[in-house]
Protein backbone atom coordinates (compact mmCIF):
# COMPACT_ATOMS: atom_id res chain seq x y z
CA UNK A 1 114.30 59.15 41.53
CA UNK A 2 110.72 60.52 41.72
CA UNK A 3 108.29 58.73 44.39
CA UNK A 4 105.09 57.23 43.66
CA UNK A 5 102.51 56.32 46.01
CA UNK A 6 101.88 52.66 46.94
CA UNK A 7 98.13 52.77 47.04
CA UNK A 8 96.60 53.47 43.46
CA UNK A 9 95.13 51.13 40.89
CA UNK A 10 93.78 52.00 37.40
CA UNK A 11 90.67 49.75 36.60
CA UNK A 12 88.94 50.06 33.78
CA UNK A 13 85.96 52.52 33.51
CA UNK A 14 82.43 50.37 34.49
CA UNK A 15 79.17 51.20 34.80
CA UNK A 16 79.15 51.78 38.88
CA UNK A 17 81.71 54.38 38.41
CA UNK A 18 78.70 57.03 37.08
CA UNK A 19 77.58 58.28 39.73
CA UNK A 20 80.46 59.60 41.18
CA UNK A 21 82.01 60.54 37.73
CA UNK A 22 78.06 62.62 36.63
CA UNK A 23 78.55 64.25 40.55
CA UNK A 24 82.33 65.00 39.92
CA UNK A 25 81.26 67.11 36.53
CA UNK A 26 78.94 69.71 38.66
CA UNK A 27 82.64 70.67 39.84
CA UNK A 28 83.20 73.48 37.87
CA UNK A 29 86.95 73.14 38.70
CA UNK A 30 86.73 69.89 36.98
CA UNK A 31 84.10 70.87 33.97
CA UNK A 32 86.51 74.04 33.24
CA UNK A 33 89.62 72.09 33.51
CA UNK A 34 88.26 69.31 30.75
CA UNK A 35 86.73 71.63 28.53
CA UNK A 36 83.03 69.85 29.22
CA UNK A 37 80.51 71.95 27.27
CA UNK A 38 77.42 69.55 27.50
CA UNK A 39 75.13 69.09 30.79
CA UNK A 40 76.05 66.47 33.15
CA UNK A 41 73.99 63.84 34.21
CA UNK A 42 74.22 60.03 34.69
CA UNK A 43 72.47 59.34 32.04
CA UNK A 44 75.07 60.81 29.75
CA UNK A 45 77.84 59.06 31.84
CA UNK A 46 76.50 55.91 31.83
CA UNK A 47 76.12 56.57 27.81
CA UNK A 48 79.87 57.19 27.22
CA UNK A 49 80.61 54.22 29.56
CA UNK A 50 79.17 52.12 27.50
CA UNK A 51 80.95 53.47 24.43
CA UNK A 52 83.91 53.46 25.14
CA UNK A 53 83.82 49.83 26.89
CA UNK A 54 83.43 48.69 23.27
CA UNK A 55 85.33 50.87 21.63
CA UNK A 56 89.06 49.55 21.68
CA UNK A 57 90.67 52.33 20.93
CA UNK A 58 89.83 54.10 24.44
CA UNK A 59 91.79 53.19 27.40
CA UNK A 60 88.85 54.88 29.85
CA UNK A 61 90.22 53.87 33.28
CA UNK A 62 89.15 54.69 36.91
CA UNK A 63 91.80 55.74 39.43
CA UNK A 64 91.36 54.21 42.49
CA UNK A 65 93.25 55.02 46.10
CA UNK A 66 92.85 52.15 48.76
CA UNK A 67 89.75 50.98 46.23
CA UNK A 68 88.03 53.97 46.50
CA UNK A 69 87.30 55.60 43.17
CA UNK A 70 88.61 58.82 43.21
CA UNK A 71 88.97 60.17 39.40
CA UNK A 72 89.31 59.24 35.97
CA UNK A 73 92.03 58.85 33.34
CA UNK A 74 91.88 58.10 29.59
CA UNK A 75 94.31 57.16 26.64
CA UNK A 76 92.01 58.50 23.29
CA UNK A 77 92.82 59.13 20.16
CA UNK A 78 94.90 56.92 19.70
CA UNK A 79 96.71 56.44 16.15
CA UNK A 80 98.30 53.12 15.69
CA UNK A 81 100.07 54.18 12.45
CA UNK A 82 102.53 56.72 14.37
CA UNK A 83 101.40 55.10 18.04
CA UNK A 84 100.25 58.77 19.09
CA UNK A 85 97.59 58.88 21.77
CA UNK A 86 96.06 61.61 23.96
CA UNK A 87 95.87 61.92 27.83
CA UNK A 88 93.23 63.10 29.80
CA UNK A 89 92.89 63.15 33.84
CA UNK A 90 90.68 64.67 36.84
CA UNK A 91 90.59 63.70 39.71
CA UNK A 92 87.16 64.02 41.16
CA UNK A 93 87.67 64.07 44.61
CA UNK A 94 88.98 67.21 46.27
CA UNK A 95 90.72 65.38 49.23
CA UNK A 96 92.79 63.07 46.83
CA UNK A 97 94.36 66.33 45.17
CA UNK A 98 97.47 68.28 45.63
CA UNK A 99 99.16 64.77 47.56
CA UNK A 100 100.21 62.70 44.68
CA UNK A 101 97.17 60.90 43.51
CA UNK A 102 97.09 62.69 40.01
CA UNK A 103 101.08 62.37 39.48
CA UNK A 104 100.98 58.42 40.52
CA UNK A 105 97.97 57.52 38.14
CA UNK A 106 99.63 59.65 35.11
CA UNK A 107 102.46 57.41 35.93
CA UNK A 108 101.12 54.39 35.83
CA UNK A 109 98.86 55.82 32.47
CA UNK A 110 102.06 55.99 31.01
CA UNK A 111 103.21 52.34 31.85
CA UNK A 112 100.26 51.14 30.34
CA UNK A 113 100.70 53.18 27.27
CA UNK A 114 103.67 52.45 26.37
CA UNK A 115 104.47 49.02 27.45
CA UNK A 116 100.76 47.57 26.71
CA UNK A 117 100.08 49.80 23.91
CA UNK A 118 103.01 49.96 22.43
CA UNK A 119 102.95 53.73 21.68
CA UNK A 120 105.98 55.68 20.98
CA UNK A 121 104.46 59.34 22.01
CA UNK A 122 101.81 60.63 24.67
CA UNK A 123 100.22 63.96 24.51
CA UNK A 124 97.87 66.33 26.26
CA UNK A 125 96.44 69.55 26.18
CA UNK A 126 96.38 71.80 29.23
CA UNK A 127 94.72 75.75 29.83
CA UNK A 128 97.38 77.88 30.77
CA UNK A 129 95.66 78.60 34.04
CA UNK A 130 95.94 74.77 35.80
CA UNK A 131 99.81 75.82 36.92
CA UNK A 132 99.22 72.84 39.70
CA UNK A 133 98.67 70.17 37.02
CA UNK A 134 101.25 71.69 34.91
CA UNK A 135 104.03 71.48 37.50
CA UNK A 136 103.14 67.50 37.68
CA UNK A 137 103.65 67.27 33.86
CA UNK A 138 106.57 68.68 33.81
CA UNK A 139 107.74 67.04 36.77
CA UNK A 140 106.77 63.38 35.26
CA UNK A 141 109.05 64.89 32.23
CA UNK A 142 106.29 65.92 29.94
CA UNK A 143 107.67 68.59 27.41
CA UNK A 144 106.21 71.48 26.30
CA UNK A 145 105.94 71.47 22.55
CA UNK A 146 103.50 74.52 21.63
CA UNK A 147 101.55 77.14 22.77
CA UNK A 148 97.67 77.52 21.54
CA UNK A 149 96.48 81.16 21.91
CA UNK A 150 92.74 81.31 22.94
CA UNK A 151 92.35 77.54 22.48
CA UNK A 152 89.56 77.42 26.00
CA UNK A 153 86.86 79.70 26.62
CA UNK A 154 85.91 79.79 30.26
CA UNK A 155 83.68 81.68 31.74
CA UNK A 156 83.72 84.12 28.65
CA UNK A 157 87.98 84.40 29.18
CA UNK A 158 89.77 83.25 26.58
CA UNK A 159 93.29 80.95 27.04
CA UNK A 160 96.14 79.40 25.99
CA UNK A 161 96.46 76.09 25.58
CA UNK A 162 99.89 74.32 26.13
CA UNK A 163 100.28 70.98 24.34
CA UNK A 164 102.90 68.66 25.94
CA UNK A 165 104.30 65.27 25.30
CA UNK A 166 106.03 62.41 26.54
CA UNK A 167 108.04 60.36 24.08
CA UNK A 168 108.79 56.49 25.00
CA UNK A 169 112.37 56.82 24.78
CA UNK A 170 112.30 59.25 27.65
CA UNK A 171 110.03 58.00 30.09
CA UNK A 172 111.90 54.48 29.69
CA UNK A 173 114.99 56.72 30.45
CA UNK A 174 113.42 58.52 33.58
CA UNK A 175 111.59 55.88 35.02
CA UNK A 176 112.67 52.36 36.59
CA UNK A 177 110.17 49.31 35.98
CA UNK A 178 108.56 49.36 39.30
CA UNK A 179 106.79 51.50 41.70
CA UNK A 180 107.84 52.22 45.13
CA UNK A 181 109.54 48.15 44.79
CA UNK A 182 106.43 46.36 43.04
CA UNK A 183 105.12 46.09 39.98
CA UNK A 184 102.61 48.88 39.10
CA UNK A 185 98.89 48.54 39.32
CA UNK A 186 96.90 48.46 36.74
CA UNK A 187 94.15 45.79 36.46
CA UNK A 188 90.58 44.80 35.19
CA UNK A 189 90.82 45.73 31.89
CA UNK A 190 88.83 44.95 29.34
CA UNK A 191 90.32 45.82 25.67
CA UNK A 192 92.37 45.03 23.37
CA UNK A 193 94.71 47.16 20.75
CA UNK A 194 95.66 45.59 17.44
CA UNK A 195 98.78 47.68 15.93
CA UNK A 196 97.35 46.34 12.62
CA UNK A 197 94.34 48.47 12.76
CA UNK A 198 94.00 52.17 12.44
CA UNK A 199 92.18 53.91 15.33
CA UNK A 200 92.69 57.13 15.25
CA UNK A 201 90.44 59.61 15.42
C-alpha cells in the first residue's frame, strides 16, 4: 500500500493564487514541462483565473502543503459523454519537489475525478524527458498507452510525448478510500459538473 502525505489540500484556483502561479512560469523547468508558449505575467494569470472559475468544465485547483500554496493541478477537457478528462500538474515550488507533494495531490486529483466527477478514465500527456514525473505516474498506476514522436519542441529539440491513463476500475482497485487514516482533502470548491451536458473540448 502506497503512502501519501498527511499535509496537502486541493482548493480551488482563486484570484490570490497569481502571483505565485505568473512567478512559478519564469521557471523554465516548469514553462518547458507544460508546454507554455505565451509570456507570463499576472495579468494573463489572473485572466485564466477568472475563466476557468466560471467555466464548469475545469477543475483548476491549487495544491497546498501546511496551507502554503505550492503548485497547481487541473482536470480539463473533460468529456461527459465517455467521462474522459485530462490531467495537468506543476508544482511551483522547488522545495516541495522530489518528497511526495506532486504524487499526494495527483492522488487526491484522482479522488476527486472519479468519485465527484464521475469519470471513468484520466489522461495526461508527458515529454519523454520528465523521467522524475514519469516514475510517479507509473507508480500511482498510470499506464502507458502511446508514444507521440516529436509531439514538444523545447529549446529547438524535438520529443516524444507519452500519453498515459488511469481507468476508474483500477485506481478503485489500487487505492483504499482514505489517506494515511482520514478522509482526503480536497475543499473550497466552487463548480459544478452536470453528466447531462457535454463539455468537452
Amino acid at each position: 500500500m502506497q503512502q501519501f502525505r498527511g499535509d496537502i489540500e486541493l482548493v480551488a484556483v482563486r484570484a490570490d493564487h497569481a502571483p505565485n502561479m505568473a512567478r512559478w512560469m519564469l521557471d523554465p523547468l516548469v514553462r518547458n514541462n507544460i508546454d507554455l508558449r505565451s509570456e507570463p505575467s499576472l495579468t494573463r494569470t489572473l485572466a485564466w483565473i477568472e475563466r476557468v472559475q466560471s467555466d464548469a468544465s475545469i477543475a483548476a485547483l491549487a495544491i497546498l502543503q501546511v496551507g502554503q500554496h505550492v503548485g497547481n493541478i487541473t482536470l480539463d477537457q473533460v468529456d461527459t459523454h465517455t467521462g474522459l478528462a485530462r490531467l495537468s500538474i506543476y508544482i511551483g515550488e522547488a522545495t516541495a519537489r522530489s518528497n511526495g507533494v506532486g504524487r499526494t495531490a495527483v492522488y487526491l486529483a484522482l479522488k476527486h475525478g472519479f468519485e465527484v466527477m464521475h469519470l471513468h478514465k484520466i489522461w495526461l500527456i508527458v515529454h519523454e524527458q520528465n523521467l522524475a514525473a514519469i516514475h510517479t505516474y507509473m507508480k500511482l498506476g498510470f499506464e502507458l498507452e502511446g508514444i507521440l514522436k516529436d509531439e514538444f519542441l523545447i529549446q529547438g529539440q524535438r520529443l516524444a510525448a507519452l500519453r498515459m491513463g488511469m481507468l476508474k476500475a483500477r485506481f478503485e482497485q489500487n487505492y483504499p478510500e482514505e489517506i494515511n487514516g482520514r478522509s482526503a482533502k480536497i475543499t473550497n470548491l466552487n463548480f459544478t459538473h452536470d453528466s447531462k451536458e457535454n463539455s468537452s473540448s
